[in-house]
N, C-alpha and C. Protein backbone atom coordinates (compact mmCIF):
# COMPACT_ATOMS: atom_id res chain seq x y z
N UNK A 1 64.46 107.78 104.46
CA UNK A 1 65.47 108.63 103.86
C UNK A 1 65.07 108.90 102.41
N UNK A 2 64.91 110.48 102.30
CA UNK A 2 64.41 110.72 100.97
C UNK A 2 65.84 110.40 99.54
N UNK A 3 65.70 110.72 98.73
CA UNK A 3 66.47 110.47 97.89
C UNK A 3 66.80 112.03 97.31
N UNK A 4 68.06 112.54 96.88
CA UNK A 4 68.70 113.89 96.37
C UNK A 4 69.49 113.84 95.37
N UNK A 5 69.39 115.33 94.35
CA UNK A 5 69.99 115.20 93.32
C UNK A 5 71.50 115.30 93.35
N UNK A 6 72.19 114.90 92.55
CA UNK A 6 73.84 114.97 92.74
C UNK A 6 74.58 115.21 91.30
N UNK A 7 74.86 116.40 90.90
CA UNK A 7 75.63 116.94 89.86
C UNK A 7 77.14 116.08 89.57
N UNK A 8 77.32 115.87 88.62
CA UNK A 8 78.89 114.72 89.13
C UNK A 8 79.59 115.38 87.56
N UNK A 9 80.65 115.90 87.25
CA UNK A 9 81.38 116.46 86.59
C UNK A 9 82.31 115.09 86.00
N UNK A 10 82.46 114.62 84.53
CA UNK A 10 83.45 113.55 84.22
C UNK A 10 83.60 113.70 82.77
N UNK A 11 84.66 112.96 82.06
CA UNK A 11 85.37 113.28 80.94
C UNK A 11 83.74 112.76 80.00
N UNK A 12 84.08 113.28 78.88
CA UNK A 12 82.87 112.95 77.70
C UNK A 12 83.35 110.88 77.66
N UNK A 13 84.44 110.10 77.64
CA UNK A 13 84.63 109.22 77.14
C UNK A 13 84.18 108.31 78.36
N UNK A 14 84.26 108.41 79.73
CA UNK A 14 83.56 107.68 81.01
C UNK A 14 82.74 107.45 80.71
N UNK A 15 81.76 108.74 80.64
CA UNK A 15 80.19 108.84 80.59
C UNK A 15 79.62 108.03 79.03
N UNK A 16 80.31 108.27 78.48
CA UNK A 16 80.43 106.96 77.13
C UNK A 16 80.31 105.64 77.35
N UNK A 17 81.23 105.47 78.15
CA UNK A 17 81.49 104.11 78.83
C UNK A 17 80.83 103.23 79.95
N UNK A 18 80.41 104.69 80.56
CA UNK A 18 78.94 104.17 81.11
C UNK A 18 77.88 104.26 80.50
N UNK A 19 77.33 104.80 79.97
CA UNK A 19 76.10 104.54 79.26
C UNK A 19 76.39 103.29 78.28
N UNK A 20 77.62 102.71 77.80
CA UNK A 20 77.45 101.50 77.22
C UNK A 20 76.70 100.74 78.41
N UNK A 21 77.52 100.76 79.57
CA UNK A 21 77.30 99.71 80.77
C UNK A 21 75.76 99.67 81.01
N UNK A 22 75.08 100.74 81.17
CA UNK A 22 73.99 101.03 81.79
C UNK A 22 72.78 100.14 80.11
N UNK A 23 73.37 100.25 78.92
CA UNK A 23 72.69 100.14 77.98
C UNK A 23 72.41 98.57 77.72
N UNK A 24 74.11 97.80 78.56
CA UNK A 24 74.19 96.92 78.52
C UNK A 24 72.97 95.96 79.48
N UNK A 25 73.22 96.26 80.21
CA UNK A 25 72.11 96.06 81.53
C UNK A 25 70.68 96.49 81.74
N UNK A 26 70.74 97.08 80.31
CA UNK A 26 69.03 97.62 80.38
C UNK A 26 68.41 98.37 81.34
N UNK A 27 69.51 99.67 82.14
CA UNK A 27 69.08 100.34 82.72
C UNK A 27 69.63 101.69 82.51
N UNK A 28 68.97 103.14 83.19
CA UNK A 28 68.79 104.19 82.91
C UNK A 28 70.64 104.57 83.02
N UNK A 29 71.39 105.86 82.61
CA UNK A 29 72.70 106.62 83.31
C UNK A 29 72.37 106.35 84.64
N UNK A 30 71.28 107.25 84.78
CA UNK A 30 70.92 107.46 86.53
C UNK A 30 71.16 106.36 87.27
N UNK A 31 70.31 105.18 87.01
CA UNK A 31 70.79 104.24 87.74
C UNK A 31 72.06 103.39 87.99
N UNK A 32 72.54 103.11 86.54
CA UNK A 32 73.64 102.69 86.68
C UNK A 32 74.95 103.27 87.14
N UNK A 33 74.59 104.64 87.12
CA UNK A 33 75.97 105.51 88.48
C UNK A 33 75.23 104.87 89.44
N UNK A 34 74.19 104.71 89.56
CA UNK A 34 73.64 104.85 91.67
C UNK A 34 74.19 103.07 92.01
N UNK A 35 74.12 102.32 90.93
CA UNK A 35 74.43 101.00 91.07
C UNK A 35 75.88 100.93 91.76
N UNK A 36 76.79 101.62 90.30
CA UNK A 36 78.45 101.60 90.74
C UNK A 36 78.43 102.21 92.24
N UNK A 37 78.25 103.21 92.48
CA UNK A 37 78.15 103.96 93.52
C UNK A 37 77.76 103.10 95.08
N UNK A 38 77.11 102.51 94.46
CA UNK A 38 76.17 101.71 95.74
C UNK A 38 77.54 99.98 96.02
N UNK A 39 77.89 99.82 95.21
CA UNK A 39 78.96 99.04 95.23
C UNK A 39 80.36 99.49 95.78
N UNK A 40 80.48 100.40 95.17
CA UNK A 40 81.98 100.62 95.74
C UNK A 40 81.89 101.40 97.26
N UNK A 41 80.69 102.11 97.72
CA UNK A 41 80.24 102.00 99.05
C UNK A 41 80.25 100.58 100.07
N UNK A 42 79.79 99.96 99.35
CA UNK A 42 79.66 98.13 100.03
C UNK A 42 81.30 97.42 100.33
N UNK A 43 81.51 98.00 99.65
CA UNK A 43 83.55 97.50 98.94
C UNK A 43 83.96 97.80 100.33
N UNK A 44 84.12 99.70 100.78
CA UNK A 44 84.89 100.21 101.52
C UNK A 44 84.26 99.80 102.53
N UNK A 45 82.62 99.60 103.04
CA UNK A 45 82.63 98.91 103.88
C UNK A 45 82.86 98.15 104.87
N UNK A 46 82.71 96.95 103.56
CA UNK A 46 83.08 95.56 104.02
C UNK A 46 85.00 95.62 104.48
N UNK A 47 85.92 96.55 103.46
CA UNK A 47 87.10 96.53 104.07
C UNK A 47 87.63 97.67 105.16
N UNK A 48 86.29 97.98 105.80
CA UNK A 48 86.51 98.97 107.05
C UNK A 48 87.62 100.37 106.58
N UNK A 49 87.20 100.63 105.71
CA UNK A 49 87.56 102.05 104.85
C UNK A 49 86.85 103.09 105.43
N UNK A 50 85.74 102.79 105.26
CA UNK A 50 84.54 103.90 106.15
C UNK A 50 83.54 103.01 106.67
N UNK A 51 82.72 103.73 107.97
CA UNK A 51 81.80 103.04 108.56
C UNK A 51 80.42 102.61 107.80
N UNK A 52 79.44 101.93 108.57
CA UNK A 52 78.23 101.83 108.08
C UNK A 52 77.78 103.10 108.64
N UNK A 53 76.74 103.29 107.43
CA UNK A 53 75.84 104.56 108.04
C UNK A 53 75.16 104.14 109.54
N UNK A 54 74.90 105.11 110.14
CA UNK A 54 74.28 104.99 111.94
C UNK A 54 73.04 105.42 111.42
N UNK A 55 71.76 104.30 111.21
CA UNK A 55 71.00 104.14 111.89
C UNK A 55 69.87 104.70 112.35
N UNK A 56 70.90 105.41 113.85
CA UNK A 56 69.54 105.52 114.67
C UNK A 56 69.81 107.33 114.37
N UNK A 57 70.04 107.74 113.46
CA UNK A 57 70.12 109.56 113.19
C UNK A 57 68.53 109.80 112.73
């Protein structure tokens, strides 16, 4: 699975707030959305919110 770009629209003071986070952690904006992102995916998960991705597509 290749990887794609994703435009994401948010207040000037978030994106503030993340780049502390990301600055904190010694990693890029980019990554540290894909981090949050990749977590709160795992979240809904694990509490059967939405499925696991299938696999065999």
């Amino acid at each position: 699975m290749g990887k794609v770009t994703l435009s994401i629209y948010m207040e000037e003071e978030d994106k503030e707030a993340l780049q502390q986070l990301a600055d904190a952690e010694e990693r890029s904006l980019s990554q540290m959305a894909v981090l949050i992102l990749k977590r709160a995916i795992k979240q809904a998960q694990a509490e059967g919110t939405i499925s696991p991705p299938n696999k065999g597509k």
